[in-house]
Each structure stands twice: as structure tokens, then as C-alpha cells.
C-alpha atoms as a PDB file:
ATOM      1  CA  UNK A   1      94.093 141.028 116.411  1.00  0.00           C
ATOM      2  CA  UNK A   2      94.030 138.696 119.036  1.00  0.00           C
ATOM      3  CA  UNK A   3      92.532 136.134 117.233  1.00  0.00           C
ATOM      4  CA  UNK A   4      95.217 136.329 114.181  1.00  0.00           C
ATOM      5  CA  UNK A   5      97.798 135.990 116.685  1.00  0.00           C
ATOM      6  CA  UNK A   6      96.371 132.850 118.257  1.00  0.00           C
ATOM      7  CA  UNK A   7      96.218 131.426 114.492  1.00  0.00           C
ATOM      8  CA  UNK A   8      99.963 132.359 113.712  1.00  0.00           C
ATOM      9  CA  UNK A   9     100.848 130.811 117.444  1.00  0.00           C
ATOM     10  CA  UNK A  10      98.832 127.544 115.993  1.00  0.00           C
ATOM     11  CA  UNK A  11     100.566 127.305 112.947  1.00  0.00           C
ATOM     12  CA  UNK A  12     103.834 127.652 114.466  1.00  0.00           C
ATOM     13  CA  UNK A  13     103.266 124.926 116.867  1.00  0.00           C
ATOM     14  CA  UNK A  14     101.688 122.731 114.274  1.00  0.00           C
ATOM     15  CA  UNK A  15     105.002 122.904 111.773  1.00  0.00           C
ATOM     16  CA  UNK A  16     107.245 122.249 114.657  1.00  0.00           C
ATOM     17  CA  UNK A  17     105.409 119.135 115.850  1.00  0.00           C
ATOM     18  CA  UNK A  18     105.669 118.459 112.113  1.00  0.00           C
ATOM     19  CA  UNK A  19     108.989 118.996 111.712  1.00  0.00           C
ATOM     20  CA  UNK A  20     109.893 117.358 115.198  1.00  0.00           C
ATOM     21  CA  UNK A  21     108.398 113.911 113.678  1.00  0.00           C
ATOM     22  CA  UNK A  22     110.267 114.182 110.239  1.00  0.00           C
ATOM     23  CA  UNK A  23     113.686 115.054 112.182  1.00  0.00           C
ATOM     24  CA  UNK A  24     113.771 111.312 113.397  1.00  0.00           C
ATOM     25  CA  UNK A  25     116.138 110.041 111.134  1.00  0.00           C
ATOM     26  CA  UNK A  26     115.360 106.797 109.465  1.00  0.00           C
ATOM     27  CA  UNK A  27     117.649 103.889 110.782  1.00  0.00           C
ATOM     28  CA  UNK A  28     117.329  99.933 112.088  1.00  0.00           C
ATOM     29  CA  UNK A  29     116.918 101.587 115.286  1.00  0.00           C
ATOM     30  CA  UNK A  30     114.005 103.672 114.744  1.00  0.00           C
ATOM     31  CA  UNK A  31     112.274 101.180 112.656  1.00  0.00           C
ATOM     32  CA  UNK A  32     112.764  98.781 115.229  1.00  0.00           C
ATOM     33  CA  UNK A  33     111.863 101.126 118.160  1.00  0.00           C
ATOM     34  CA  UNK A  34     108.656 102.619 116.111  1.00  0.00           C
ATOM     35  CA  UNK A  35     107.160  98.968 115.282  1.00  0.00           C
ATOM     36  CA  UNK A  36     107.155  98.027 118.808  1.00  0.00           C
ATOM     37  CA  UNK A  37     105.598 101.503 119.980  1.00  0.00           C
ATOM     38  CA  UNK A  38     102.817 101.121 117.397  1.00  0.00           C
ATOM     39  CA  UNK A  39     102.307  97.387 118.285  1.00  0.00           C
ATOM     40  CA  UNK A  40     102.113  98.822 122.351  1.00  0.00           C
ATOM     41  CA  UNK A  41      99.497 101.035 120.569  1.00  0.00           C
ATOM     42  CA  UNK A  42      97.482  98.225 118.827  1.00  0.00           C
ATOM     43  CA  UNK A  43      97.397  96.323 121.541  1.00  0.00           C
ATOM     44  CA  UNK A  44      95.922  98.773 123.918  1.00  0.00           C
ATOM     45  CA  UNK A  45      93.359 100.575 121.788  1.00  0.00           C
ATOM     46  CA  UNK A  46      93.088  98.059 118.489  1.00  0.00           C
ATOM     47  CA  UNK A  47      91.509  99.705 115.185  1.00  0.00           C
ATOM     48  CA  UNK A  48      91.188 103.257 117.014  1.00  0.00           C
ATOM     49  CA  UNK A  49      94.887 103.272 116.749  1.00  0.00           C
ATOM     50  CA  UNK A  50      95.213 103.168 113.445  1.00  0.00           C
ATOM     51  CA  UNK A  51      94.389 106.583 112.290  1.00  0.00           C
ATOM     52  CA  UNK A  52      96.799 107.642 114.648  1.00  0.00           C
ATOM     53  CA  UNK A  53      99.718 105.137 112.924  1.00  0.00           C
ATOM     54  CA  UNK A  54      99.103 106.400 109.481  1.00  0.00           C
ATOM     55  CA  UNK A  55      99.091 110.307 110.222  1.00  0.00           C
ATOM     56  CA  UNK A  56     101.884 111.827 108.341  1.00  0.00           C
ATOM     57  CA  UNK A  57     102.658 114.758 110.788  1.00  0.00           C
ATOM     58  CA  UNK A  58     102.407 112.072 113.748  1.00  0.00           C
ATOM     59  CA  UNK A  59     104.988 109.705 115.590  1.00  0.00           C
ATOM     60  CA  UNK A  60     104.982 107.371 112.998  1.00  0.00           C
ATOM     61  CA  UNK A  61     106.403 109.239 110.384  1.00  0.00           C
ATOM     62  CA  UNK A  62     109.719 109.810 110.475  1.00  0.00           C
ATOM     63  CA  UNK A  63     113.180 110.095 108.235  1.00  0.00           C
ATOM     64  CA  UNK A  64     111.924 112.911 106.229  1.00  0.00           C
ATOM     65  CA  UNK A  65     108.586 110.777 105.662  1.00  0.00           C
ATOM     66  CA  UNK A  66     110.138 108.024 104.393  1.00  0.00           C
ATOM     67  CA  UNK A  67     109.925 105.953 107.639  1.00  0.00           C
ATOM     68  CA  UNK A  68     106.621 104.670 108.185  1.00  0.00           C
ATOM     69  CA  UNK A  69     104.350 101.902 109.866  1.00  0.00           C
ATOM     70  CA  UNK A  70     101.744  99.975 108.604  1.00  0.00           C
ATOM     71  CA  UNK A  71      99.756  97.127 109.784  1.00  0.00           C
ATOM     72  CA  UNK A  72      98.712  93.893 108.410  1.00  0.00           C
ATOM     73  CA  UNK A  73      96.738  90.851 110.083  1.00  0.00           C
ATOM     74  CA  UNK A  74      97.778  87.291 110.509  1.00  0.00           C
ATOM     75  CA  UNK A  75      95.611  85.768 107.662  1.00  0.00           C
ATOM     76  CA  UNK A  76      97.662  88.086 105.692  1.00  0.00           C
ATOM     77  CA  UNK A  77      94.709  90.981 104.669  1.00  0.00           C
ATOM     78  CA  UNK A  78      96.532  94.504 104.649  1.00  0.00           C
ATOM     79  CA  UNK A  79      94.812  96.293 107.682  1.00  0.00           C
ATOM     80  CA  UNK A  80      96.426 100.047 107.173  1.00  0.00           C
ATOM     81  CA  UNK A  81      99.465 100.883 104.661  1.00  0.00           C
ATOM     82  CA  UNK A  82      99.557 104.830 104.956  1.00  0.00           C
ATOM     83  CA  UNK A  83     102.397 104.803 101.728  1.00  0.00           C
ATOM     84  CA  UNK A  84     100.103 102.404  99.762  1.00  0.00           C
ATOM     85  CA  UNK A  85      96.676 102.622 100.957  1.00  0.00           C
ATOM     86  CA  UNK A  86      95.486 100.688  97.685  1.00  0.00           C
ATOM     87  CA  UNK A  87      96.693  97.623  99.639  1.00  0.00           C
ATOM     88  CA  UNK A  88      94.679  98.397 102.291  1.00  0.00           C
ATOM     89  CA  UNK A  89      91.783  95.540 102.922  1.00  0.00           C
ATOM     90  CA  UNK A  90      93.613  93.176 100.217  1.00  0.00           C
ATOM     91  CA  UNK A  91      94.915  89.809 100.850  1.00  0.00           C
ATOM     92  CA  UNK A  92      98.857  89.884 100.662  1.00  0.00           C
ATOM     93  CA  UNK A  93     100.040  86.078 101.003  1.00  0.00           C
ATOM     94  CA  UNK A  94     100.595  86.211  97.432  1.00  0.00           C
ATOM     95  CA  UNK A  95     102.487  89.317  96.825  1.00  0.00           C
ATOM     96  CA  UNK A  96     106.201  88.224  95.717  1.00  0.00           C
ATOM     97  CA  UNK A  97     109.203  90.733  95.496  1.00  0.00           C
ATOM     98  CA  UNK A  98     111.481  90.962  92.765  1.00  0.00           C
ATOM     99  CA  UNK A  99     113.181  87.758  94.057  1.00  0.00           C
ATOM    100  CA  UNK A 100     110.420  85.544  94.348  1.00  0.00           C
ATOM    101  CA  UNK A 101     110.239  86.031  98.578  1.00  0.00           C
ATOM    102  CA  UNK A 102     106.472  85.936  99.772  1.00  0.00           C
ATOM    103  CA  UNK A 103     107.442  89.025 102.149  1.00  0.00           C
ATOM    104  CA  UNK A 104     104.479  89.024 103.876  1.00  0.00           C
ATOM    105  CA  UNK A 105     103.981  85.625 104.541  1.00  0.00           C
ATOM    106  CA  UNK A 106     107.685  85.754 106.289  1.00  0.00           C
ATOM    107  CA  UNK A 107     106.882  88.447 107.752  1.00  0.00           C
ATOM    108  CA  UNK A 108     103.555  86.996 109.501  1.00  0.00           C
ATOM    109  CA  UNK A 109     105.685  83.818 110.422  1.00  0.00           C
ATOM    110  CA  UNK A 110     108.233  85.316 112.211  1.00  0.00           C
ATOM    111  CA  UNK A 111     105.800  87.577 114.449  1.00  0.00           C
ATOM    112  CA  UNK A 112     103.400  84.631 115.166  1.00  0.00           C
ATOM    113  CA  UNK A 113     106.201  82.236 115.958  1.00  0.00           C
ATOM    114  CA  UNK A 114     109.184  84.261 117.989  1.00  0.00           C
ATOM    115  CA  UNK A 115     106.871  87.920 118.131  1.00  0.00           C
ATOM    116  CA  UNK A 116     108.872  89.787 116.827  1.00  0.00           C
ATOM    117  CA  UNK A 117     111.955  89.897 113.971  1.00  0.00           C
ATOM    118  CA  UNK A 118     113.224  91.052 110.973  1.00  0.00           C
ATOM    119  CA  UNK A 119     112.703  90.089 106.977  1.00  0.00           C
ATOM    120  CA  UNK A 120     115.001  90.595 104.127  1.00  0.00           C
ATOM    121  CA  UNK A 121     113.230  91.138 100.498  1.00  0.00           C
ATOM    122  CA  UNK A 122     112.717  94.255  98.274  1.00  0.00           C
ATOM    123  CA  UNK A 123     110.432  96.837  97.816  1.00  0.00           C
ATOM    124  CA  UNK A 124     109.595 100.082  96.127  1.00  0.00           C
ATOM    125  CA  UNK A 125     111.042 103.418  97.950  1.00  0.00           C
ATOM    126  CA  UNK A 126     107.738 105.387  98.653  1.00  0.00           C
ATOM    127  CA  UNK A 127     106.968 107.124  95.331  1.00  0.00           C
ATOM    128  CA  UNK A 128     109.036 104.864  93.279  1.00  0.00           C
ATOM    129  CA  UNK A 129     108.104 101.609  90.675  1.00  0.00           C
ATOM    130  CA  UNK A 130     111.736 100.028  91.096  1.00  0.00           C
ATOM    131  CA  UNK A 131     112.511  97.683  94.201  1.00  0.00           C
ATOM    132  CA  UNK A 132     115.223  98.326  96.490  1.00  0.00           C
ATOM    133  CA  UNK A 133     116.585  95.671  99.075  1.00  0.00           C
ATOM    134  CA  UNK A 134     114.896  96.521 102.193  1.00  0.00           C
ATOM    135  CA  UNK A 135     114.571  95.185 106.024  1.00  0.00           C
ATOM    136  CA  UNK A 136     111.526  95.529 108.223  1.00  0.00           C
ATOM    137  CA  UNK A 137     110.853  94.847 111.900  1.00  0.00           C
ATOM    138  CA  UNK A 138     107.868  92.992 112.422  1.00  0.00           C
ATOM    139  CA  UNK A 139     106.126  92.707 115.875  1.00  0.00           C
ATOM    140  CA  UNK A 140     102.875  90.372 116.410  1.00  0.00           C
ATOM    141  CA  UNK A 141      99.907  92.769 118.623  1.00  0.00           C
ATOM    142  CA  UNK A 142      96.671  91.103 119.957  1.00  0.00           C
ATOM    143  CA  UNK A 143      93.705  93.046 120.342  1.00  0.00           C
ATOM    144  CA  UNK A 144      89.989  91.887 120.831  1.00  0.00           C
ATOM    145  CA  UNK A 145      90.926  88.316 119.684  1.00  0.00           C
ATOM    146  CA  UNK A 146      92.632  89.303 116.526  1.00  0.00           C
ATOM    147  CA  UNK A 147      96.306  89.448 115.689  1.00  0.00           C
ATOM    148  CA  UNK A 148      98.073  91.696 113.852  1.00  0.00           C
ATOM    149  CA  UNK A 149     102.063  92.102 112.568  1.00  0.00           C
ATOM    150  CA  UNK A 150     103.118  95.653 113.051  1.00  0.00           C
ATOM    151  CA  UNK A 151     106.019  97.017 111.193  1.00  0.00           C
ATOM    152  CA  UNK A 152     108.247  99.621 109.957  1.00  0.00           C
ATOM    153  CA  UNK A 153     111.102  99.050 107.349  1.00  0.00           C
ATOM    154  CA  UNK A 154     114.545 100.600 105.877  1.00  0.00           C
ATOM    155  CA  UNK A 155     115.995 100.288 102.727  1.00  0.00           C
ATOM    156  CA  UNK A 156     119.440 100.006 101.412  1.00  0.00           C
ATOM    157  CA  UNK A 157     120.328  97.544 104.539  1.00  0.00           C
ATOM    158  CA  UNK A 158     121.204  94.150 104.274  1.00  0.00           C
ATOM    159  CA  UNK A 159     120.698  90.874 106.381  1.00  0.00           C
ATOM    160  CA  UNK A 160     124.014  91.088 107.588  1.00  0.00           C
ATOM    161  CA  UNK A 161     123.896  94.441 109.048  1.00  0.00           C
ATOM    162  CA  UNK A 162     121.113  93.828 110.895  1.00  0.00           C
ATOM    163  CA  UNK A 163     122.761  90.565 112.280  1.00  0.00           C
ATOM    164  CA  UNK A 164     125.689  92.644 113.226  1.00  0.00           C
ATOM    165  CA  UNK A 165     123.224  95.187 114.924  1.00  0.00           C
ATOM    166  CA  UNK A 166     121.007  93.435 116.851  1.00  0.00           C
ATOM    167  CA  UNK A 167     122.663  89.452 116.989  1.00  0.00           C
ATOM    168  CA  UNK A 168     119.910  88.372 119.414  1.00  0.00           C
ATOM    169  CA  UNK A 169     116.914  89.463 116.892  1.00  0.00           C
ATOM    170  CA  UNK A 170     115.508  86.738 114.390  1.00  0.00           C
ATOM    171  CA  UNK A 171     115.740  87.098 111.095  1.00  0.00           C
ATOM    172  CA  UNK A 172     114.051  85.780 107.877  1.00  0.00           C
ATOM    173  CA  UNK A 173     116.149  86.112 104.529  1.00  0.00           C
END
């Protein structure tokens, strides 16, 4: 009896952290705030962290599931995309959106060069084939000699609101 108890006190603690990290609603805000947490993270424990950045009931999931962060290096390989793990260990420098914007390559630029800022392009919602205009916040992290851009992205925004939001962050459009 006592040990069915203990399970049923386990499970309820487990769905509440769960449902504590999907309560974070997705905004600028979060994205913004979660990119530079994960970057802190990087650059204190390096690849360890990543398992913990990509865990769907962790800190790093959040607007219903639809915020998340993912990792890529400076030469441009994908390090850890936990919506699109296919990605992961690919080179991205080529990868286009629907536009013709080399995302990824902005996005490395602007986190090498000021450490930190936003891009502009589009990209699939998670579990959709259609792009959608999206804005991420990128942040460069240094561990063991290697850099890596950190970020976390929300759709349906534009360029201008983020000026508007945060006028002191770069921005690459």
C-alpha cells in the first residue's frame, strides 16, 4: 500500500513539474530570457547540458511545447534541435527560408559579432511543412574552446515588434 501511494505521489509531482514548464507562455520575452539561461548553461557545463536543453518536460520547453531551444555551433553544424533532431550533426550555412535568408548564417553573425540578437526569416511551426515568419534570440556560449549560438524563437512576430520591444537589442532582417 505504501508503495502504490509513493508511485501516485510521484506521478503527481512529475505532471505538475510538467505542466509548470508548459504554463510558460510563449512570448519575445521568454524566448529571449530562455536563450540566455540555456547559453548560462552551455557555458558552465558544455555538451552535458544539452540533454538537459532538449527535455520536453524541462525548463526549456515552454508555450504549450511550442517554445523551445536548440543549439548550433559557429561553423554552422546543428549541435542539438529537440523539434528537428534530423538536423542534428548537419551543416546548416546553406539552409535558406522561404525568402532566400541564410537564417543560420545571420544568426551565427550576430552572436559572434555583438553576442547576442535577434533574426527575422521563416520557419515551419513544430509539426508543420508550411513556413511562418518567425524571430529568434540568439546568444553566442563558449565552452572548452568551442562556440556555440544558443536560441529560442516565436512565430507570428515581426522585426518591428521586436524593435519596439527591446530598441537596444540588434537585429538581423
Amino acid at each position: 500500500m505504501l508503495k502504490k501511494l509513493m508511485l501516485v505521489a510521484v506521478a503527481f509531482m512529475a505532471v505538475g513539474l510538467m505542466g509548470k514548464a508548459f504554463a510558460e507562455p510563449l512570448t519575445a520575452e521568454a524566448c529571449k530570457a530562455k536563450a540566455i539561461e540555456a547559453a548560462k548553461l552551455v557555458e558552465a557545463e558544455g555538451p552535458a547540458a544539452f540533454d538537459k536543453i532538449k527535455d520536453p518536460a524541462g525548463p526549456f520547453s515552454f508555450g504549450d511545447g511550442s517554445g523551445y531551444v536548440w543549439i548550433h555551433d559557429s561553423d554552422n553544424m546543428m549541435v542539438m534541435h529537440p523539434k528537428k533532431p534530423e538536423l542534428n550533426g548537419k551543416p546548416i550555412a546553406d539552409m535558406r527560408d522561404v525568402n532566400g535568408v541564410y537564417f543560420f548564417v545571420s544568426m551565427t553573425d550576430i552572436a559572434t559579432e555583438k553576442g547576442a540578437g535577434w533574426v527575422a526569416y521563416a520557419w515551419p511551426k513544430p509539426g508543420k511543412t508550411d513556413s511562418s515568419p518567425k524571430v529568434s534570440y540568439v546568444v553566442k556560449a563558449v565552452n572548452g574552446g568551442k562556440t556555440y549560438i544558443v536560441g529560442s524563437g516565436i512565430y507570428d512576430i515581426t522585426a518591428a515588434d521586436i524593435k519596439a520591444k527591446f530598441p537596444a537589442d540588434p537585429i538581423a532582417e
